[in-house]
N, C-alpha and C. Protein backbone atom coordinates (compact mmCIF):
# COMPACT_ATOMS: atom_id res chain seq x y z
N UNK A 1 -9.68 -17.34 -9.52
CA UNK A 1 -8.40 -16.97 -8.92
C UNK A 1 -7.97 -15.61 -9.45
N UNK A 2 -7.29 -14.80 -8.37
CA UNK A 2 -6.65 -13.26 -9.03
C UNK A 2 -5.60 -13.75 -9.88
N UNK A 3 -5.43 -12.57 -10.62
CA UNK A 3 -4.44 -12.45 -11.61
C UNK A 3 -2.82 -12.25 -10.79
N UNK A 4 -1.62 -12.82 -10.89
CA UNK A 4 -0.97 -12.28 -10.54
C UNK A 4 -0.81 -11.00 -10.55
N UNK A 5 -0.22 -10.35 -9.73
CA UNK A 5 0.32 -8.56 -9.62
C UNK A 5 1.56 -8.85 -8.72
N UNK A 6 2.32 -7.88 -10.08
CA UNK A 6 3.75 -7.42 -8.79
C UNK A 6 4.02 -6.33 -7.72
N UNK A 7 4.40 -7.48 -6.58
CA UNK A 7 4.68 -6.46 -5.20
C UNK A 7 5.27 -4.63 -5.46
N UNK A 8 4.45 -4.38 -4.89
CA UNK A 8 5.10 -2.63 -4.63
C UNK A 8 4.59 -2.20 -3.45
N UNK A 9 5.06 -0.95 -2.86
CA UNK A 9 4.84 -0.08 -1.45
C UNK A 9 4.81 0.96 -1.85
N UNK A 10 4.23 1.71 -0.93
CA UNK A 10 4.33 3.53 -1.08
C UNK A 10 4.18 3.73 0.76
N UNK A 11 5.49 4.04 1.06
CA UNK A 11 5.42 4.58 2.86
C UNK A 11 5.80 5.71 2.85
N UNK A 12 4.61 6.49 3.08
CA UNK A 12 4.56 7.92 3.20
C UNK A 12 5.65 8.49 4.33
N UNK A 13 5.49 9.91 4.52
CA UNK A 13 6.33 10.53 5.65
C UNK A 13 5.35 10.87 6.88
N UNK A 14 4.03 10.55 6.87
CA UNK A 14 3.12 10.32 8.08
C UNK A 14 3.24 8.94 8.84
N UNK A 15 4.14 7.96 8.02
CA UNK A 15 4.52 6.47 8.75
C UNK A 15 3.96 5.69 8.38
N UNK A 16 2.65 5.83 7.46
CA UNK A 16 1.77 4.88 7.34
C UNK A 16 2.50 3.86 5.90
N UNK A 17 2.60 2.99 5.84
CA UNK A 17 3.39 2.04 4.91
C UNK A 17 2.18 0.85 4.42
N UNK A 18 2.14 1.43 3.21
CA UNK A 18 1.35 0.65 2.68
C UNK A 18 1.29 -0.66 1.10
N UNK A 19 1.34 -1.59 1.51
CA UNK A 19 2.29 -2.43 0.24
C UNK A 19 1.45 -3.39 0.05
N UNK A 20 1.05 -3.45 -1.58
CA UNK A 20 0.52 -4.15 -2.38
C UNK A 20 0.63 -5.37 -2.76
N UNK A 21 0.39 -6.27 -2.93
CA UNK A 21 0.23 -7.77 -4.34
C UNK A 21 1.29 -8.41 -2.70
N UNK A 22 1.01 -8.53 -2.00
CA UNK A 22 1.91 -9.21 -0.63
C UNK A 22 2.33 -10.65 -0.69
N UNK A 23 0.91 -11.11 -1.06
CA UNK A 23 0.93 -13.13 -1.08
C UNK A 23 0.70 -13.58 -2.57
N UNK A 24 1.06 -14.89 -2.66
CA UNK A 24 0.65 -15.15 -3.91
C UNK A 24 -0.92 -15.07 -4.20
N UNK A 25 -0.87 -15.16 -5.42
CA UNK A 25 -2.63 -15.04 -6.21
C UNK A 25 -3.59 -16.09 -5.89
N UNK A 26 -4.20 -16.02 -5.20
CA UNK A 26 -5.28 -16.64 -4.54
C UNK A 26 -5.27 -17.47 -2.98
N UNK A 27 -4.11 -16.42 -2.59
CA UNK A 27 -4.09 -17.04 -1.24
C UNK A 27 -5.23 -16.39 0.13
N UNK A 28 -5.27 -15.05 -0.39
CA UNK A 28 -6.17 -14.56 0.51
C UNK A 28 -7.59 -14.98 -0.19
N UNK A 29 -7.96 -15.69 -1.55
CA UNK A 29 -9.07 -16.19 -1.47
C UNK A 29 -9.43 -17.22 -0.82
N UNK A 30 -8.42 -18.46 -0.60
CA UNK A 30 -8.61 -19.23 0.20
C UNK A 30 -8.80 -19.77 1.73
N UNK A 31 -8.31 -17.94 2.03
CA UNK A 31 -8.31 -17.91 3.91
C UNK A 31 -9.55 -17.75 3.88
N UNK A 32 -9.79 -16.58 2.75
CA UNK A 32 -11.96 -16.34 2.88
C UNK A 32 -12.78 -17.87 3.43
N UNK A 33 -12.45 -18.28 1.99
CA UNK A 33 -13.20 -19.40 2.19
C UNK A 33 -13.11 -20.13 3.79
N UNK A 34 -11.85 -20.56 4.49
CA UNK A 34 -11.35 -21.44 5.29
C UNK A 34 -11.89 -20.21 6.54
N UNK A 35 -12.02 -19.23 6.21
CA UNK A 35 -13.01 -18.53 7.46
C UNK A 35 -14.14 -18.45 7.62
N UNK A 36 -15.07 -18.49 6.71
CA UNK A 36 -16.56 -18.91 6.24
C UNK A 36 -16.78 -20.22 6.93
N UNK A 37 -16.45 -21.09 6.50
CA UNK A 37 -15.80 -22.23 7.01
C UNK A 37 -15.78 -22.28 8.46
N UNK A 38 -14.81 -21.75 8.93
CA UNK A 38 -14.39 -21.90 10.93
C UNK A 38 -15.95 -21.38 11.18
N UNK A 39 -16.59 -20.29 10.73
CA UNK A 39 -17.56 -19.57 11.69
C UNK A 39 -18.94 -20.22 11.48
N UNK A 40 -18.99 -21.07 10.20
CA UNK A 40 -20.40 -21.88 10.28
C UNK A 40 -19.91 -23.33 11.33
N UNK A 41 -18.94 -23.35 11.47
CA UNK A 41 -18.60 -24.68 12.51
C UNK A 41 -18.50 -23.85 14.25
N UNK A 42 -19.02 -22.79 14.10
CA UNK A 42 -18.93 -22.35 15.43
C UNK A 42 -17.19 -22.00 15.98
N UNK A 43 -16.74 -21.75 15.49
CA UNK A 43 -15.47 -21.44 15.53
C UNK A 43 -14.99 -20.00 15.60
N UNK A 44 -14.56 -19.16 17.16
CA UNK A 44 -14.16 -17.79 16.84
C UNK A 44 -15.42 -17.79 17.73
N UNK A 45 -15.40 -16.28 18.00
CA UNK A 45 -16.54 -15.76 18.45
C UNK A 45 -16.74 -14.09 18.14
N UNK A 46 -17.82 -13.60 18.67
CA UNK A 46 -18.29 -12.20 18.37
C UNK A 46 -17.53 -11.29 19.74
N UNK A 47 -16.97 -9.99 18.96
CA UNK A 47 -16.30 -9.62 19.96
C UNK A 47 -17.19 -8.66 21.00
N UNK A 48 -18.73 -8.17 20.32
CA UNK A 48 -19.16 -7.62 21.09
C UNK A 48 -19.86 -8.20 21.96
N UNK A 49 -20.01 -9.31 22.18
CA UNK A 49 -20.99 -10.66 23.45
C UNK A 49 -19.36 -10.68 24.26
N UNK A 50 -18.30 -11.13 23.71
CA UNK A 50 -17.07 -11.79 24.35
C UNK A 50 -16.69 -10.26 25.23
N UNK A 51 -16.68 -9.57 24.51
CA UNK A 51 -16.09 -8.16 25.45
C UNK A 51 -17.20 -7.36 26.26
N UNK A 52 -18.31 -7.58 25.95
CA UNK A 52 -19.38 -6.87 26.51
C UNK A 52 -19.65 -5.21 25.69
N UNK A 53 -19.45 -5.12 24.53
CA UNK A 53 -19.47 -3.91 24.14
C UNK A 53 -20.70 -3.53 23.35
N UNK A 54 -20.82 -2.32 23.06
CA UNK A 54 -22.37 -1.80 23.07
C UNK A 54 -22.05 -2.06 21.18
N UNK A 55 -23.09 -1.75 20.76
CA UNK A 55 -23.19 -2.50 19.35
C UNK A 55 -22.84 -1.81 18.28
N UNK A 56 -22.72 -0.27 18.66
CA UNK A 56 -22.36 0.82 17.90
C UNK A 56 -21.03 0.64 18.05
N UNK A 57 -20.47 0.28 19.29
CA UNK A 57 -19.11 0.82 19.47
C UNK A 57 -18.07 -0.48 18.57
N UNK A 58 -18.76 -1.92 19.08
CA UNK A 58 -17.82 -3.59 18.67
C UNK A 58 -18.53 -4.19 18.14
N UNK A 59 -18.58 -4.36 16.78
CA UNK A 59 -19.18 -5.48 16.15
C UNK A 59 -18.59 -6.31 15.22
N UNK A 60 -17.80 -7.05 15.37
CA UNK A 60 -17.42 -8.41 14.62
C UNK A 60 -17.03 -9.52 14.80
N UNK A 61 -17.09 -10.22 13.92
CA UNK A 61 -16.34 -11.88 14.28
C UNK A 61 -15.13 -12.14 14.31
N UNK A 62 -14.44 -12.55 15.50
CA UNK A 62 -12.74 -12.51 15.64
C UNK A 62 -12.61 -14.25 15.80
N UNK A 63 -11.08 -14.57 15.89
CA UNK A 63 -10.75 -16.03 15.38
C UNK A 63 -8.98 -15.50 16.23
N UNK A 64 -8.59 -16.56 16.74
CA UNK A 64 -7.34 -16.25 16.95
C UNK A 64 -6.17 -17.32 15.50
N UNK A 65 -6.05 -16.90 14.67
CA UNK A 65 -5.50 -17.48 13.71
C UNK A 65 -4.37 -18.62 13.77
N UNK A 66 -3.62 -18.44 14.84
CA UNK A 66 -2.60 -19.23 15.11
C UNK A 66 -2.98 -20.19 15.73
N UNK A 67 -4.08 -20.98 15.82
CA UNK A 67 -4.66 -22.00 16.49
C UNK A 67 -5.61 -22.50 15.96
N UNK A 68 -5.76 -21.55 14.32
CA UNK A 68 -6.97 -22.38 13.53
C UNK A 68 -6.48 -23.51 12.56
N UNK A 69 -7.30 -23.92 12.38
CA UNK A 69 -6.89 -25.19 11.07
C UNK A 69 -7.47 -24.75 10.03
N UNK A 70 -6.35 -24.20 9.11
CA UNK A 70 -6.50 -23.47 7.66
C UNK A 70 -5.65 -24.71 6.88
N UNK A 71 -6.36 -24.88 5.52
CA UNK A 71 -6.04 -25.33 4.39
C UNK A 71 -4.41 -24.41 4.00
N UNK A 72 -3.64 -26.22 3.48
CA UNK A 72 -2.35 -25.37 2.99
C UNK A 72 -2.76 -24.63 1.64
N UNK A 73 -1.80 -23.83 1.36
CA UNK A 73 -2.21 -23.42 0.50
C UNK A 73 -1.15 -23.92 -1.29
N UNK A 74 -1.39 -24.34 -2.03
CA UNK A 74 -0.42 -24.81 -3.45
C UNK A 74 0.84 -25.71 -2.85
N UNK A 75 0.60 -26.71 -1.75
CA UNK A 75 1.64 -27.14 -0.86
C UNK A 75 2.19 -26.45 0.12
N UNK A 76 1.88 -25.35 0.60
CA UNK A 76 2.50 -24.49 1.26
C UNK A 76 1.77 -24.01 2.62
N UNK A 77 2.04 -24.20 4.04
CA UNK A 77 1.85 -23.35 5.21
C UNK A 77 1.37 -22.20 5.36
N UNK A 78 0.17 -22.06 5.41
CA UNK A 78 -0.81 -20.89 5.10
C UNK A 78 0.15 -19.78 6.16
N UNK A 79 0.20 -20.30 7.18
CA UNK A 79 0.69 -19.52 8.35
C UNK A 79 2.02 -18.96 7.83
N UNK A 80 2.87 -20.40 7.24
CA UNK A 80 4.14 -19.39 7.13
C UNK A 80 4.39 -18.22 5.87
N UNK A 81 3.47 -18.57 5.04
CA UNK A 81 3.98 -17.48 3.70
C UNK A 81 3.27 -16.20 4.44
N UNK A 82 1.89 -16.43 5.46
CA UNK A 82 1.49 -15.14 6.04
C UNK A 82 2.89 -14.50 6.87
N UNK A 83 3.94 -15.37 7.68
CA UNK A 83 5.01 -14.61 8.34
C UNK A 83 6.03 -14.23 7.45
N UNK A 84 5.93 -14.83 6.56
CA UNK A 84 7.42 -14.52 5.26
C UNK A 84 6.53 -13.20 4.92
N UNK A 85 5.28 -13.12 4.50
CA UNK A 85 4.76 -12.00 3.95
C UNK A 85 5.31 -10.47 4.66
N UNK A 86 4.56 -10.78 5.78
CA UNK A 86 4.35 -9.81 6.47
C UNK A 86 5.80 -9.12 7.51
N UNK A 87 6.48 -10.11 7.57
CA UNK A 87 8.49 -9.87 7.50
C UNK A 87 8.42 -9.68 6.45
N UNK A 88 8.54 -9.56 5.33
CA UNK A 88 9.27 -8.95 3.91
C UNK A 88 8.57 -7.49 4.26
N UNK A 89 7.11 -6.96 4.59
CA UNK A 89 6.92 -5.75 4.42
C UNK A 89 7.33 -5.08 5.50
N UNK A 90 7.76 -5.73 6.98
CA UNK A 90 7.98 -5.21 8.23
C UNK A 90 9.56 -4.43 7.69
N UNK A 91 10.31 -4.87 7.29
CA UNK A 91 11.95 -5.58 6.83
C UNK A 91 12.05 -3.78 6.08
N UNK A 92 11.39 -3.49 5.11
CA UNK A 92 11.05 -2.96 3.99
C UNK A 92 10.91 -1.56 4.91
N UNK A 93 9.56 -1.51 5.52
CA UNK A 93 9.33 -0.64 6.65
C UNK A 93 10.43 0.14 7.59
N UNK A 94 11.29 -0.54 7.94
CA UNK A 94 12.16 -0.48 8.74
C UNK A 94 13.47 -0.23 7.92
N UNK A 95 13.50 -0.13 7.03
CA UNK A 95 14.61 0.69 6.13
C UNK A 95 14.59 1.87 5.68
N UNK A 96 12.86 2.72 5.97
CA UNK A 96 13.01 4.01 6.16
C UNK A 96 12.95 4.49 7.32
N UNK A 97 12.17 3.80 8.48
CA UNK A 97 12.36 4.02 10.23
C UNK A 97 12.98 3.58 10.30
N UNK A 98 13.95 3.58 10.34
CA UNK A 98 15.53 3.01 11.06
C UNK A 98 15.59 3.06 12.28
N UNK A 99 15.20 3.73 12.88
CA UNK A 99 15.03 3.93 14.80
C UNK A 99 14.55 2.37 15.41
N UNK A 100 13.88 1.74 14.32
CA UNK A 100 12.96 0.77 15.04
C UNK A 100 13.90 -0.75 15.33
N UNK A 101 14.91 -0.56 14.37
CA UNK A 101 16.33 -1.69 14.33
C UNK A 101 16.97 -0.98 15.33
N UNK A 102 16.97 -0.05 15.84
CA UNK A 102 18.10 0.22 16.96
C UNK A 102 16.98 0.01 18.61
N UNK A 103 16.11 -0.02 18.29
CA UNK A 103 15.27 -0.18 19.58
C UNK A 103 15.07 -0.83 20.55
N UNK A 104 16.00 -1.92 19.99
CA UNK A 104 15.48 -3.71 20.38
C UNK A 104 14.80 -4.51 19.63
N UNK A 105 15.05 -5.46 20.16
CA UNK A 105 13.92 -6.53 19.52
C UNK A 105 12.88 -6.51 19.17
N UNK A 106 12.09 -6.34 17.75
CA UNK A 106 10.61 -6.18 17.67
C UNK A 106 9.99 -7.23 16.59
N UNK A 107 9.68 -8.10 17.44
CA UNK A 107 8.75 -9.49 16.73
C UNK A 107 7.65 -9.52 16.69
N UNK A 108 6.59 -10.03 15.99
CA UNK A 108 5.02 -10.58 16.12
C UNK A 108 4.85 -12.03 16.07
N UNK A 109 3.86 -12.61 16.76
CA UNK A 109 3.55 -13.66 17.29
C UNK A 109 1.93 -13.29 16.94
N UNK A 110 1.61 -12.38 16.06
CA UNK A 110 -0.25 -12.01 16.40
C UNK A 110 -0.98 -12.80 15.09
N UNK A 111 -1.73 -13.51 14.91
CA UNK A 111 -2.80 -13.37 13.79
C UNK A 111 -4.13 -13.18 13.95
N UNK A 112 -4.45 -12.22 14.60
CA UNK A 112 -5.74 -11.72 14.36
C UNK A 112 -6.94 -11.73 13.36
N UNK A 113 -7.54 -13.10 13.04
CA UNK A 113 -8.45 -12.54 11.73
C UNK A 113 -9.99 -12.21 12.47
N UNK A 114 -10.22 -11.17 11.57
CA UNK A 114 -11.44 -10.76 11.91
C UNK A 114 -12.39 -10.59 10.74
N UNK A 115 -14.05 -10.76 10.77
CA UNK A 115 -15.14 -10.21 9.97
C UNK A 115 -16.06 -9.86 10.45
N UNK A 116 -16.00 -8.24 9.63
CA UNK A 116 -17.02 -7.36 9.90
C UNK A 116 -18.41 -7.69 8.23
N UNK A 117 -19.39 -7.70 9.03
CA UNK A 117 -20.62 -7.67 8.13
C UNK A 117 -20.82 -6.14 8.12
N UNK A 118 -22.35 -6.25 6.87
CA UNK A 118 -22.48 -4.82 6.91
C UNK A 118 -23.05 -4.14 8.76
N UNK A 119 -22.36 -3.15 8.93
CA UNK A 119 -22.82 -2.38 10.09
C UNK A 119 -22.12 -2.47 11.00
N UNK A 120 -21.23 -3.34 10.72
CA UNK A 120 -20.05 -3.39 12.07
C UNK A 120 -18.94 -2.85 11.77
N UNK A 121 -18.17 -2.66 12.71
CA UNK A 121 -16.69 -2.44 12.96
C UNK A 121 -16.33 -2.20 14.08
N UNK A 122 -15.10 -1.61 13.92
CA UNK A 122 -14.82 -1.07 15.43
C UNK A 122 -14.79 0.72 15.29
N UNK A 123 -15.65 1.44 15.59
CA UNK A 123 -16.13 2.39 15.39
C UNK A 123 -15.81 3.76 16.25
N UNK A 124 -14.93 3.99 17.55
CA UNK A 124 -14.64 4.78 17.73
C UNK A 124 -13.12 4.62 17.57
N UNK A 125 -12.80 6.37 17.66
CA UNK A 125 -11.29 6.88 17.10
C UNK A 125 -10.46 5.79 18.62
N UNK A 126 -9.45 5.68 18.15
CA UNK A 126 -8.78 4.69 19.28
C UNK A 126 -7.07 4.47 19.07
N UNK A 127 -6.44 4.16 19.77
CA UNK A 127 -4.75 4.03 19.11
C UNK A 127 -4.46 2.77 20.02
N UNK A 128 -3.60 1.85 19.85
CA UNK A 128 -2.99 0.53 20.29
C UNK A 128 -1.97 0.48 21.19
N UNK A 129 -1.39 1.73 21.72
CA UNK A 129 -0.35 1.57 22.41
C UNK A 129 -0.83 2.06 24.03
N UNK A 130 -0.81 1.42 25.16
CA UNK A 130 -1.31 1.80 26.38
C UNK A 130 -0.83 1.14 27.16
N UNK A 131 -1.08 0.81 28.56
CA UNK A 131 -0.44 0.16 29.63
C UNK A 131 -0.76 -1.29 29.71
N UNK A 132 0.16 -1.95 30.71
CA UNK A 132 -0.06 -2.81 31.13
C UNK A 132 0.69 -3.67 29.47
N UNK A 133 -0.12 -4.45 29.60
CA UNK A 133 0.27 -5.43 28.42
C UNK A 133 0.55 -4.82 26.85
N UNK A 134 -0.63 -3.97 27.10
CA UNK A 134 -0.38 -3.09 25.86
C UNK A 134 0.84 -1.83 25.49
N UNK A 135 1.43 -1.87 26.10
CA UNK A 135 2.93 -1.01 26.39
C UNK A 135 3.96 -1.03 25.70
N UNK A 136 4.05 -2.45 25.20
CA UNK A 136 5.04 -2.89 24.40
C UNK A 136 4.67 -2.85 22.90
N UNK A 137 3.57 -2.55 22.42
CA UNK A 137 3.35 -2.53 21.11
C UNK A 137 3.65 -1.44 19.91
N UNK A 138 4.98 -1.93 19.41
CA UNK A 138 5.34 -0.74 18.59
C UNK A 138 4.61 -0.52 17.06
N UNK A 139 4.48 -1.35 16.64
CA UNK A 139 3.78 -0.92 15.19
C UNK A 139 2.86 -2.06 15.31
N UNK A 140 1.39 -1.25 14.32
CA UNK A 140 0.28 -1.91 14.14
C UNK A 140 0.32 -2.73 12.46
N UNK A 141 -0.27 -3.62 12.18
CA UNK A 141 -0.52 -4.69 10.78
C UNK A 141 -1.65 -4.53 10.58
N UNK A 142 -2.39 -4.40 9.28
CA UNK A 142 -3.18 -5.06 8.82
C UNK A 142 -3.20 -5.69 7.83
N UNK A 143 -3.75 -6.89 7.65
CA UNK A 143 -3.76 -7.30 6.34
C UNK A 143 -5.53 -7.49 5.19
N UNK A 144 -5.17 -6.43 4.41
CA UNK A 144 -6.73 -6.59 3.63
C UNK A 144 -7.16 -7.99 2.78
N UNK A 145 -8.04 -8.87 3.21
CA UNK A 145 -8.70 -10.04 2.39
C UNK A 145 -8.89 -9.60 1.40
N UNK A 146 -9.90 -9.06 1.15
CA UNK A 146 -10.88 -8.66 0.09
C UNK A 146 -11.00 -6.97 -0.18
N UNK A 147 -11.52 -6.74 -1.49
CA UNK A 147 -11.71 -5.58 -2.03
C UNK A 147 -13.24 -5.20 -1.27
N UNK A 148 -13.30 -3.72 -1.30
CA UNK A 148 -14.28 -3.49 -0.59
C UNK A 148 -14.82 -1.94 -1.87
N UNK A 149 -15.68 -2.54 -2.86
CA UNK A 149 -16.12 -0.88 -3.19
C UNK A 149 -16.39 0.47 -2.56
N UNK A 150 -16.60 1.26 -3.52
CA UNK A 150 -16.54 2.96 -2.43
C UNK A 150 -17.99 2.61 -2.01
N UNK A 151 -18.92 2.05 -2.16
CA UNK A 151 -20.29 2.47 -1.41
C UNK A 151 -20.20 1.17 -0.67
N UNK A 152 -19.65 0.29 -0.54
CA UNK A 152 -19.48 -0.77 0.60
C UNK A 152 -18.66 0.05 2.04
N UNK A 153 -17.89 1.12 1.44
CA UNK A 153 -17.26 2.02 2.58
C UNK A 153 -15.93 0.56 3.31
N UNK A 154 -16.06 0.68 4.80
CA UNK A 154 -15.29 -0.15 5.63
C UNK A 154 -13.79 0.21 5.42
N UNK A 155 -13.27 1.32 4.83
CA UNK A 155 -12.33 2.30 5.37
C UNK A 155 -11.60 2.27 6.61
N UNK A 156 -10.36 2.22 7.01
CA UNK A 156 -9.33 2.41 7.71
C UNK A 156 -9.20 4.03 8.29
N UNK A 157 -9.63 4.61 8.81
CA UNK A 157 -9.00 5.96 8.81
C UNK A 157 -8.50 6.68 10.11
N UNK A 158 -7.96 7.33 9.24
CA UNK A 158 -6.60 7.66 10.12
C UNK A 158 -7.31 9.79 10.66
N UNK A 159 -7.31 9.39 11.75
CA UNK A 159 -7.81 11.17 12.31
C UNK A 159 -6.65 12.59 11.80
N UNK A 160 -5.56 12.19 12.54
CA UNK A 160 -4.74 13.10 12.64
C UNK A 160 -3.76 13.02 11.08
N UNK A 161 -4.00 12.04 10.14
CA UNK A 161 -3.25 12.19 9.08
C UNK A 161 -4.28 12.29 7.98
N UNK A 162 -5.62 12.73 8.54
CA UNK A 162 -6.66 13.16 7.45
C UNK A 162 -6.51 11.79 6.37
N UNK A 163 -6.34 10.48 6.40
CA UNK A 163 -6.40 9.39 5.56
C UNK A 163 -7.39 8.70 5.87
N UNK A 164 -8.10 7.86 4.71
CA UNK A 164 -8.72 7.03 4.68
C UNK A 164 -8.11 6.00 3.63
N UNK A 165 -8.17 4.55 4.40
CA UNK A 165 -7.74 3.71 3.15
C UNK A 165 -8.83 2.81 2.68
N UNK A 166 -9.48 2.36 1.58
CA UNK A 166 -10.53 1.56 1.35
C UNK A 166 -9.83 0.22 1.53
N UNK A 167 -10.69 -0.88 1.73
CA UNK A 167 -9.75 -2.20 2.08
C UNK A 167 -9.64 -2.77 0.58
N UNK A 168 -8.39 -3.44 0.09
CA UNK A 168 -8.05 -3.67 -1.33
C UNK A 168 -7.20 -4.99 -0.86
N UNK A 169 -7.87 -6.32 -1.77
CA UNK A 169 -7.21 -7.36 -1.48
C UNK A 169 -6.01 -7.43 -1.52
N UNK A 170 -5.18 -8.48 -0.51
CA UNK A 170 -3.95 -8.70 -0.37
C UNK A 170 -3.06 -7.89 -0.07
N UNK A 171 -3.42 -6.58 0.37
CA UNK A 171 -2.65 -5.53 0.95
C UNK A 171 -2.37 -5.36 2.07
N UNK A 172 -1.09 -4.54 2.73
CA UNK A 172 -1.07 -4.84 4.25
C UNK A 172 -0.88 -3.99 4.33
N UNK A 173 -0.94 -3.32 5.68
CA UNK A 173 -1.00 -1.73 6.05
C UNK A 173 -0.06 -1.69 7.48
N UNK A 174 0.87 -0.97 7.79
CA UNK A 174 2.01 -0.93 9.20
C UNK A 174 1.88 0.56 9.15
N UNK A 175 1.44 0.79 10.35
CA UNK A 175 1.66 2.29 11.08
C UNK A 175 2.23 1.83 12.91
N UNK A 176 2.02 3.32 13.31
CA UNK A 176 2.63 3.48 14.76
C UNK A 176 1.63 3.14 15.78
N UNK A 177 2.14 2.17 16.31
CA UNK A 177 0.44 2.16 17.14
C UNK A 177 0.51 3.36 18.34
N UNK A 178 1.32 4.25 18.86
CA UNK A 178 1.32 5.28 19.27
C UNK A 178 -0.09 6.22 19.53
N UNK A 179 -0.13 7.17 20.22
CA UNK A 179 -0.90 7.99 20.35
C UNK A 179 -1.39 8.92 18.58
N UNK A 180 -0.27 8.64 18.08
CA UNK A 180 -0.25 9.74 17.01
C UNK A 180 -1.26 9.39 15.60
N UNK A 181 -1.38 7.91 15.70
CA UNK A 181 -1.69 7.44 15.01
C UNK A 181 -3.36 6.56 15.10
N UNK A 182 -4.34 7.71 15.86
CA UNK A 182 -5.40 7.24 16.12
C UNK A 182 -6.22 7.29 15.10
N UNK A 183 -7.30 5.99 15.27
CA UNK A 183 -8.16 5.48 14.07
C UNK A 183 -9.13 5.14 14.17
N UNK A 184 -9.88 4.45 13.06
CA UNK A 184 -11.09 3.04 13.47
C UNK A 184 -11.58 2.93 12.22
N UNK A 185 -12.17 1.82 12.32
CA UNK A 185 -12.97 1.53 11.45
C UNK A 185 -14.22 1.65 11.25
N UNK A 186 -14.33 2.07 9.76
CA UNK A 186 -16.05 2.60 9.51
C UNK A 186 -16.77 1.34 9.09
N UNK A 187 -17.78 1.98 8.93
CA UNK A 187 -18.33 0.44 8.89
C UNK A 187 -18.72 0.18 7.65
N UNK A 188 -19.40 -0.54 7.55
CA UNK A 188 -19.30 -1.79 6.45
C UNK A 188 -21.29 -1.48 6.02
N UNK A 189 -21.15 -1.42 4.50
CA UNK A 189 -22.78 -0.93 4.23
C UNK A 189 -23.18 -1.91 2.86
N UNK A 190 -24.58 -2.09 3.21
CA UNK A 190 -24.56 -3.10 1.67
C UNK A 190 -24.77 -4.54 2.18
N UNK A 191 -24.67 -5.45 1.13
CA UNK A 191 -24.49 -6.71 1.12
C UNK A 191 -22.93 -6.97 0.51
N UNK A 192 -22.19 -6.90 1.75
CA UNK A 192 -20.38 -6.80 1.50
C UNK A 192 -19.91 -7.72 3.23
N UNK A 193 -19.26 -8.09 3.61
CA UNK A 193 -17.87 -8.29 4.86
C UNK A 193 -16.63 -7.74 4.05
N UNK A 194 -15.75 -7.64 5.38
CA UNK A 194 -14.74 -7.28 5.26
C UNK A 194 -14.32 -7.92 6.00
N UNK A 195 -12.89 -8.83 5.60
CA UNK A 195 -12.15 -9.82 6.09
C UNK A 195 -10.67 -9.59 6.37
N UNK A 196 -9.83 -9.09 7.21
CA UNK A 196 -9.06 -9.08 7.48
C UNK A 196 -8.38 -9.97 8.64
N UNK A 197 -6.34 -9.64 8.57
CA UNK A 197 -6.04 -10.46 9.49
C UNK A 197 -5.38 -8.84 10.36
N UNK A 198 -5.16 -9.02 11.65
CA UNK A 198 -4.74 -7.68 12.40
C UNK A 198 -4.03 -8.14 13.39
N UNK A 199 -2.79 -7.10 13.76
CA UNK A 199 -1.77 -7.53 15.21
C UNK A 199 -1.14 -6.72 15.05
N UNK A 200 0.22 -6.87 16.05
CA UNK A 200 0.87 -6.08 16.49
C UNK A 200 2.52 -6.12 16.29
N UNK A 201 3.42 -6.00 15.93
CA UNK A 201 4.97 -6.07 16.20
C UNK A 201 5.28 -5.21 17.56
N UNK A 202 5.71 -6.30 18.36
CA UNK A 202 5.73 -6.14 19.80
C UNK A 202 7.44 -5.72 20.24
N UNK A 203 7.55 -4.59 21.03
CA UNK A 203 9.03 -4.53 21.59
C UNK A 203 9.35 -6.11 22.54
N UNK A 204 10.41 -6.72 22.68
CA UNK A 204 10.51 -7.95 23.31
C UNK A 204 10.56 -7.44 24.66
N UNK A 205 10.32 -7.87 26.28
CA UNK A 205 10.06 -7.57 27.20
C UNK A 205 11.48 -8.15 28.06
């Protein structure tokens, strides 16, 4: 089990908000496990067979989270300390964008978990906000499982704000899903995955 660590943030003036020690100590070890788990039971599928995408471009294992059967965690609703979590850093966020409380309504309903092995990701530059369904999506989440060393790579990076973030357990990451804020993920090298959960805080319609 991790050591406890106390919560902190650092949200830059490029938007990107990034906040540490999120859940209690050993909760994102136990989603690992309980996802290891779903995908040897055939559970979830590969997004590059499900979407049809070429192998360079989509490679990983996705799960829609809000419909899986995860272990509670120390008595507790895996699902809900993930929404208390991730509202405490949204909450936090939104006390230096202030624009985003005057906007309307902006909720998430997403749990996205995904794993990338070595060689996958999602690999071209790309941003989250577009038509149709995708229109309404004002800020992007991630949440990091697991630590990822510098030669395991699997980096977050950001084009236009010259950032790269390495993935570091229990951390969550909120930017703009906007044009401004285009990205992707590198991939993953070694004998390493990278386990994250990913979504969206949606304007209400």
């Amino acid at each position: 089990m991790s050591n406890l660590k106390e919560f902190s943030y650092d949200i830059s003036d490029d938007f990107i908000g990034v906040f540490y020690n999120v859940f209690p100590a050993g909760y994102c070890e136990q989603l690992i496990q309980d996802i290891n788990t779903l995908q040897e039971q055939k559970i979830g599928y590969f997004r590059k067979d499900s979407e049809g995408a070429l192998n360079h471009f989509k490679n990983d294992w996705a799960l829609d989270g809000r419909t899986a059967q995860l272990s509670d965690f120390e008595g507790n609703n895996p699902k809900m300390l993930y929404r208390q979590g991730l509202q405490k850093c949204f909450d936090i966020y939104t006390e230096k964008y202030s624009t985003l409380r005057t906007a309307g309504n902006v909720t998430t309903t997403t749990m996205k978990i995904q794993k990338t092995v070595s060689g996958g990701g999602y690999h071209p530059w790309h941003h989250e906000q577009g038509e149709g369904e995708f229109a309404s999506r004002a800020v992007v989440f991630m949440v990091y499982l697991n630590t990822l060393d510098e030669a395991s790579c699997g980096e977050t990076e950001f084009l236009y704000q010259q950032r790269r973030l390495n993935p570091t357990e229990n951390t969550v990451v909120l930017w703009p899903a906007a044009y401004t804020h285009v990205h992707r993920g590198n991939p993953v090298y070694g004998d390493a995955s990278k386990f994250i959960i990913t979504g969206w805080f949606h304007y209400d319609e």
